[in-house]
PDB file of N, CA and C in Angstrom:
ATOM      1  N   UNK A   1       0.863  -1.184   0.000  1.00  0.00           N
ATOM      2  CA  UNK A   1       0.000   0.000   0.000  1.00  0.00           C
ATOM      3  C   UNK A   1       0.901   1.235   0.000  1.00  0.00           C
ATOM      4  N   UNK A   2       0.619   2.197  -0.909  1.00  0.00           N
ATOM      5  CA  UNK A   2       1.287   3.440  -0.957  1.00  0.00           C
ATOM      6  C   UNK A   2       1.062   4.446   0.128  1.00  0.00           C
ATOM      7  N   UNK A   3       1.646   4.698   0.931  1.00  0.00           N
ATOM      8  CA  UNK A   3       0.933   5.749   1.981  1.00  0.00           C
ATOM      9  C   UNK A   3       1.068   7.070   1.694  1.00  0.00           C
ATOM     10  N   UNK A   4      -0.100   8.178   1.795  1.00  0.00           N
ATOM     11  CA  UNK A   4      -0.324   9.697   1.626  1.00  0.00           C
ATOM     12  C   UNK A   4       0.317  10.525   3.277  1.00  0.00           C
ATOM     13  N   UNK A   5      -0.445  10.042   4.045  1.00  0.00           N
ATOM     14  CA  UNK A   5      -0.518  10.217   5.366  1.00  0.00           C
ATOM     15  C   UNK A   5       0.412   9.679   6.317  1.00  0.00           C
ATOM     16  N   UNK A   6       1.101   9.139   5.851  1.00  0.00           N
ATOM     17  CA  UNK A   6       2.306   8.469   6.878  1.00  0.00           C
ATOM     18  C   UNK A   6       3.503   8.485   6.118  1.00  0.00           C
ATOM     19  N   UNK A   7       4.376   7.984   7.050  1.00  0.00           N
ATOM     20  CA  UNK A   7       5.973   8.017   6.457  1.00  0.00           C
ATOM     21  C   UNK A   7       6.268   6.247   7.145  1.00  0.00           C
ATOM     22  N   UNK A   8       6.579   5.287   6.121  1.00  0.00           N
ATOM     23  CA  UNK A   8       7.148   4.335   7.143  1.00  0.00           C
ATOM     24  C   UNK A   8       8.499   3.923   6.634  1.00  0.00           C
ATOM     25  N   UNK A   9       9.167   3.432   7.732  1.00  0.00           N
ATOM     26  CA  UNK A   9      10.753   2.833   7.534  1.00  0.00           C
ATOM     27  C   UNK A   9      10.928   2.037   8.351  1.00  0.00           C
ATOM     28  N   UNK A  10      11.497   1.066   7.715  1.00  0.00           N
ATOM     29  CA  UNK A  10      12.206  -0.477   8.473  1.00  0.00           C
ATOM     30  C   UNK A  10      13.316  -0.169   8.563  1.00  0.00           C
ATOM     31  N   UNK A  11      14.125  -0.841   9.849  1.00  0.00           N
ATOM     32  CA  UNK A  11      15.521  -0.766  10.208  1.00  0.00           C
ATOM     33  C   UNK A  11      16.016  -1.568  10.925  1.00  0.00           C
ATOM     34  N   UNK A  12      16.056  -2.960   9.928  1.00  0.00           N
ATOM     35  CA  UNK A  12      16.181  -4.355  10.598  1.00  0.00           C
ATOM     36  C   UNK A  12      14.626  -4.711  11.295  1.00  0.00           C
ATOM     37  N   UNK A  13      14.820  -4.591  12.656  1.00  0.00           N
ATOM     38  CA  UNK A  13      13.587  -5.576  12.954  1.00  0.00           C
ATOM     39  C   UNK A  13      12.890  -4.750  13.664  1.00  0.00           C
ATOM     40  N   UNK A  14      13.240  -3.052  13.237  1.00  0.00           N
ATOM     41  CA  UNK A  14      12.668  -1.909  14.232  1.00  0.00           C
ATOM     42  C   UNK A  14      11.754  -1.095  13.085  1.00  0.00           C
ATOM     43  N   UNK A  15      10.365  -0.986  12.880  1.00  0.00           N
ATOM     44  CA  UNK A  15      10.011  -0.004  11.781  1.00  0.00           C
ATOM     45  C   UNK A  15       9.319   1.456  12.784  1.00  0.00           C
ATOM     46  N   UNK A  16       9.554   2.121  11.875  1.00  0.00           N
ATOM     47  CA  UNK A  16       9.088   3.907  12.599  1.00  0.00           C
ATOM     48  C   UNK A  16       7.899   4.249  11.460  1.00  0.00           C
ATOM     49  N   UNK A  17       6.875   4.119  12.076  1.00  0.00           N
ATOM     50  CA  UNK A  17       5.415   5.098  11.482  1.00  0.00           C
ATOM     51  C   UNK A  17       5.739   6.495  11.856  1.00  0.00           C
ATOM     52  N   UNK A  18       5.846   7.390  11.029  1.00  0.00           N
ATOM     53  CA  UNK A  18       5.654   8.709  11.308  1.00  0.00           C
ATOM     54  C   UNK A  18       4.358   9.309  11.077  1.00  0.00           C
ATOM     55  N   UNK A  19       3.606  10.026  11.678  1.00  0.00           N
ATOM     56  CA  UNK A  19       2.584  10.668  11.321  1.00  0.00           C
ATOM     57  C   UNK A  19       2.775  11.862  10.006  1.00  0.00           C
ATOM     58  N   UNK A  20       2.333  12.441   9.030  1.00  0.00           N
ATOM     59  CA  UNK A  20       2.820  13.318   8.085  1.00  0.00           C
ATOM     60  C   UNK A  20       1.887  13.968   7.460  1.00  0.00           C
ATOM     61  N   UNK A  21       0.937  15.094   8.281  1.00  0.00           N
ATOM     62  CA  UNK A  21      -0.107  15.729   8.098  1.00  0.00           C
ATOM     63  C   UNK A  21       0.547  16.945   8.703  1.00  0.00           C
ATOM     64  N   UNK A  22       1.322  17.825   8.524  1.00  0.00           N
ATOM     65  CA  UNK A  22       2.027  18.791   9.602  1.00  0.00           C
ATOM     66  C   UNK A  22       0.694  19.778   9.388  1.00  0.00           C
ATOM     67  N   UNK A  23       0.193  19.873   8.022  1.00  0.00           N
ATOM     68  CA  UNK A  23      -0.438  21.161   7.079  1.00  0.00           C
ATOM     69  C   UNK A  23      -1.551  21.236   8.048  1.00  0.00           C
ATOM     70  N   UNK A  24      -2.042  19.943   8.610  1.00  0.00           N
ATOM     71  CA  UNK A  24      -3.182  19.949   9.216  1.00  0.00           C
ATOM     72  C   UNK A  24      -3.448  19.423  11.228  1.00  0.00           C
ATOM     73  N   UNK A  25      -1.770  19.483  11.099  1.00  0.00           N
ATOM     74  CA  UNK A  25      -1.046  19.691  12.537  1.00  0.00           C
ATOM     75  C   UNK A  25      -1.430  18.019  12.916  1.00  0.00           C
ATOM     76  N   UNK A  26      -1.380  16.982  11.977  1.00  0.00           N
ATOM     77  CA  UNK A  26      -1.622  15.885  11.838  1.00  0.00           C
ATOM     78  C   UNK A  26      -3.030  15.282  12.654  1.00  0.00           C
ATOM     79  N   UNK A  27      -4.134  15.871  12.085  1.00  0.00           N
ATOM     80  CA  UNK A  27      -5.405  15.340  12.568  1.00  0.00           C
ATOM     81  C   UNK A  27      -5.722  14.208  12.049  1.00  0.00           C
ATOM     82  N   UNK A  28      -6.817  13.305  13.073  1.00  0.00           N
ATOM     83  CA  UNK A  28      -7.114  12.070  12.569  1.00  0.00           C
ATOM     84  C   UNK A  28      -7.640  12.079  11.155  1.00  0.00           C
ATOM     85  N   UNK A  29      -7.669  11.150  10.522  1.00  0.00           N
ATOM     86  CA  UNK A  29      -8.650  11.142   9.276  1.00  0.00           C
ATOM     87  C   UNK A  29      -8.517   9.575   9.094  1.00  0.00           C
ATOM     88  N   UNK A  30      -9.937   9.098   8.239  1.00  0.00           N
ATOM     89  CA  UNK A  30      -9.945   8.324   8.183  1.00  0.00           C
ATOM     90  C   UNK A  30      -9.286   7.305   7.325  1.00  0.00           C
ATOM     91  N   UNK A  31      -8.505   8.395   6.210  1.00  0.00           N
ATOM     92  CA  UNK A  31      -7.467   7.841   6.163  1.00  0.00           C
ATOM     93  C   UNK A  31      -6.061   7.821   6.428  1.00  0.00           C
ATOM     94  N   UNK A  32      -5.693   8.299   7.189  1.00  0.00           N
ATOM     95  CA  UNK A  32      -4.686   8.487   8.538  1.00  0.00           C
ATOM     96  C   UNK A  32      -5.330   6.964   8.985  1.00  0.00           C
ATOM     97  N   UNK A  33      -6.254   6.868  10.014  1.00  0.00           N
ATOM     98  CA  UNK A  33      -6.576   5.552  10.800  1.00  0.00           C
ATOM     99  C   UNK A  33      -5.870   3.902   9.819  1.00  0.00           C
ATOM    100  N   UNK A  34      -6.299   4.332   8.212  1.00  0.00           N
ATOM    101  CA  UNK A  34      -6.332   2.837   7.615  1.00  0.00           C
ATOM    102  C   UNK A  34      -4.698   2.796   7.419  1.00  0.00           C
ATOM    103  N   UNK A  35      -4.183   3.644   6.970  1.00  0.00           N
ATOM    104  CA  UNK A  35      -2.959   3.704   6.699  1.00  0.00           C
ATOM    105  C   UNK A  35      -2.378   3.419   7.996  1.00  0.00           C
ATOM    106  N   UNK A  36      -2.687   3.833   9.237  1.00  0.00           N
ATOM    107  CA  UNK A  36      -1.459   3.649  10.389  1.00  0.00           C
ATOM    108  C   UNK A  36      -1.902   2.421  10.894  1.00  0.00           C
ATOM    109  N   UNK A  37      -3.013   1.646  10.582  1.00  0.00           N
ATOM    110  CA  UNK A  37      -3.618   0.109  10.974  1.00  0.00           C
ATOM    111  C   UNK A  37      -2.784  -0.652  10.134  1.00  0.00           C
ATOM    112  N   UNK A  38      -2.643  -0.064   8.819  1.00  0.00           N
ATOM    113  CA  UNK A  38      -1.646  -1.221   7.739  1.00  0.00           C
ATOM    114  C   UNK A  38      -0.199  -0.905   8.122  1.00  0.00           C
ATOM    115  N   UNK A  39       0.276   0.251   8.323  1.00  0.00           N
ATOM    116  CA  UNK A  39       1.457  -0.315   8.679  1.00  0.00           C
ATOM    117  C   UNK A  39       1.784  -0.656   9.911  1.00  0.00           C
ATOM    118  N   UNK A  40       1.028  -1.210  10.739  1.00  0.00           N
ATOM    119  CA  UNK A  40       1.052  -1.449  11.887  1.00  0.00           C
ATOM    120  C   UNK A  40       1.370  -2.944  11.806  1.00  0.00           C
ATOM    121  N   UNK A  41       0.115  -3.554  10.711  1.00  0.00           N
ATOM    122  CA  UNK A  41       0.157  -4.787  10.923  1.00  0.00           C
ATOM    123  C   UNK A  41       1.072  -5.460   9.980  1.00  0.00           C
ATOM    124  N   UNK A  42       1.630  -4.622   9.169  1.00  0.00           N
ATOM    125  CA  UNK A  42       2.657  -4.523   8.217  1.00  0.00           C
ATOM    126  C   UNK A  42       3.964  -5.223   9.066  1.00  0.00           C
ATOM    127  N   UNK A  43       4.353  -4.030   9.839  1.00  0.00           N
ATOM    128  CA  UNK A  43       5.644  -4.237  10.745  1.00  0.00           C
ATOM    129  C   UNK A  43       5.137  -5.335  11.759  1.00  0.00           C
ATOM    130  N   UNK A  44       4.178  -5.778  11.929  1.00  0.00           N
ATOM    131  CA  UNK A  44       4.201  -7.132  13.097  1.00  0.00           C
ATOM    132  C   UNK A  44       4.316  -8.038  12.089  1.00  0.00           C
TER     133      UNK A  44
END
């Protein structure tokens, strides 16, 4: 999945979700939620 709303990076067996909405001081949205659920379950 391409993400709009997030930033992700693997580093070995450590990955970092960044949030990346600054414009909108990173508010929820619903797609913010699907994107940070996939790479969530991405990195497990």
């Amino acid at each position: 999945m391409g993400y709009e709303t997030i930033l992700y990076e693997r580093c070995g067996t450590v990955a970092l979700i960044t949030l990346n909405r600054s414009a909108r001081m990173n508010a929820w949205t619903a797609r913010l939620r699907d994107e940070f659920l996939d790479a969530v379950a991405t990195a497990n």
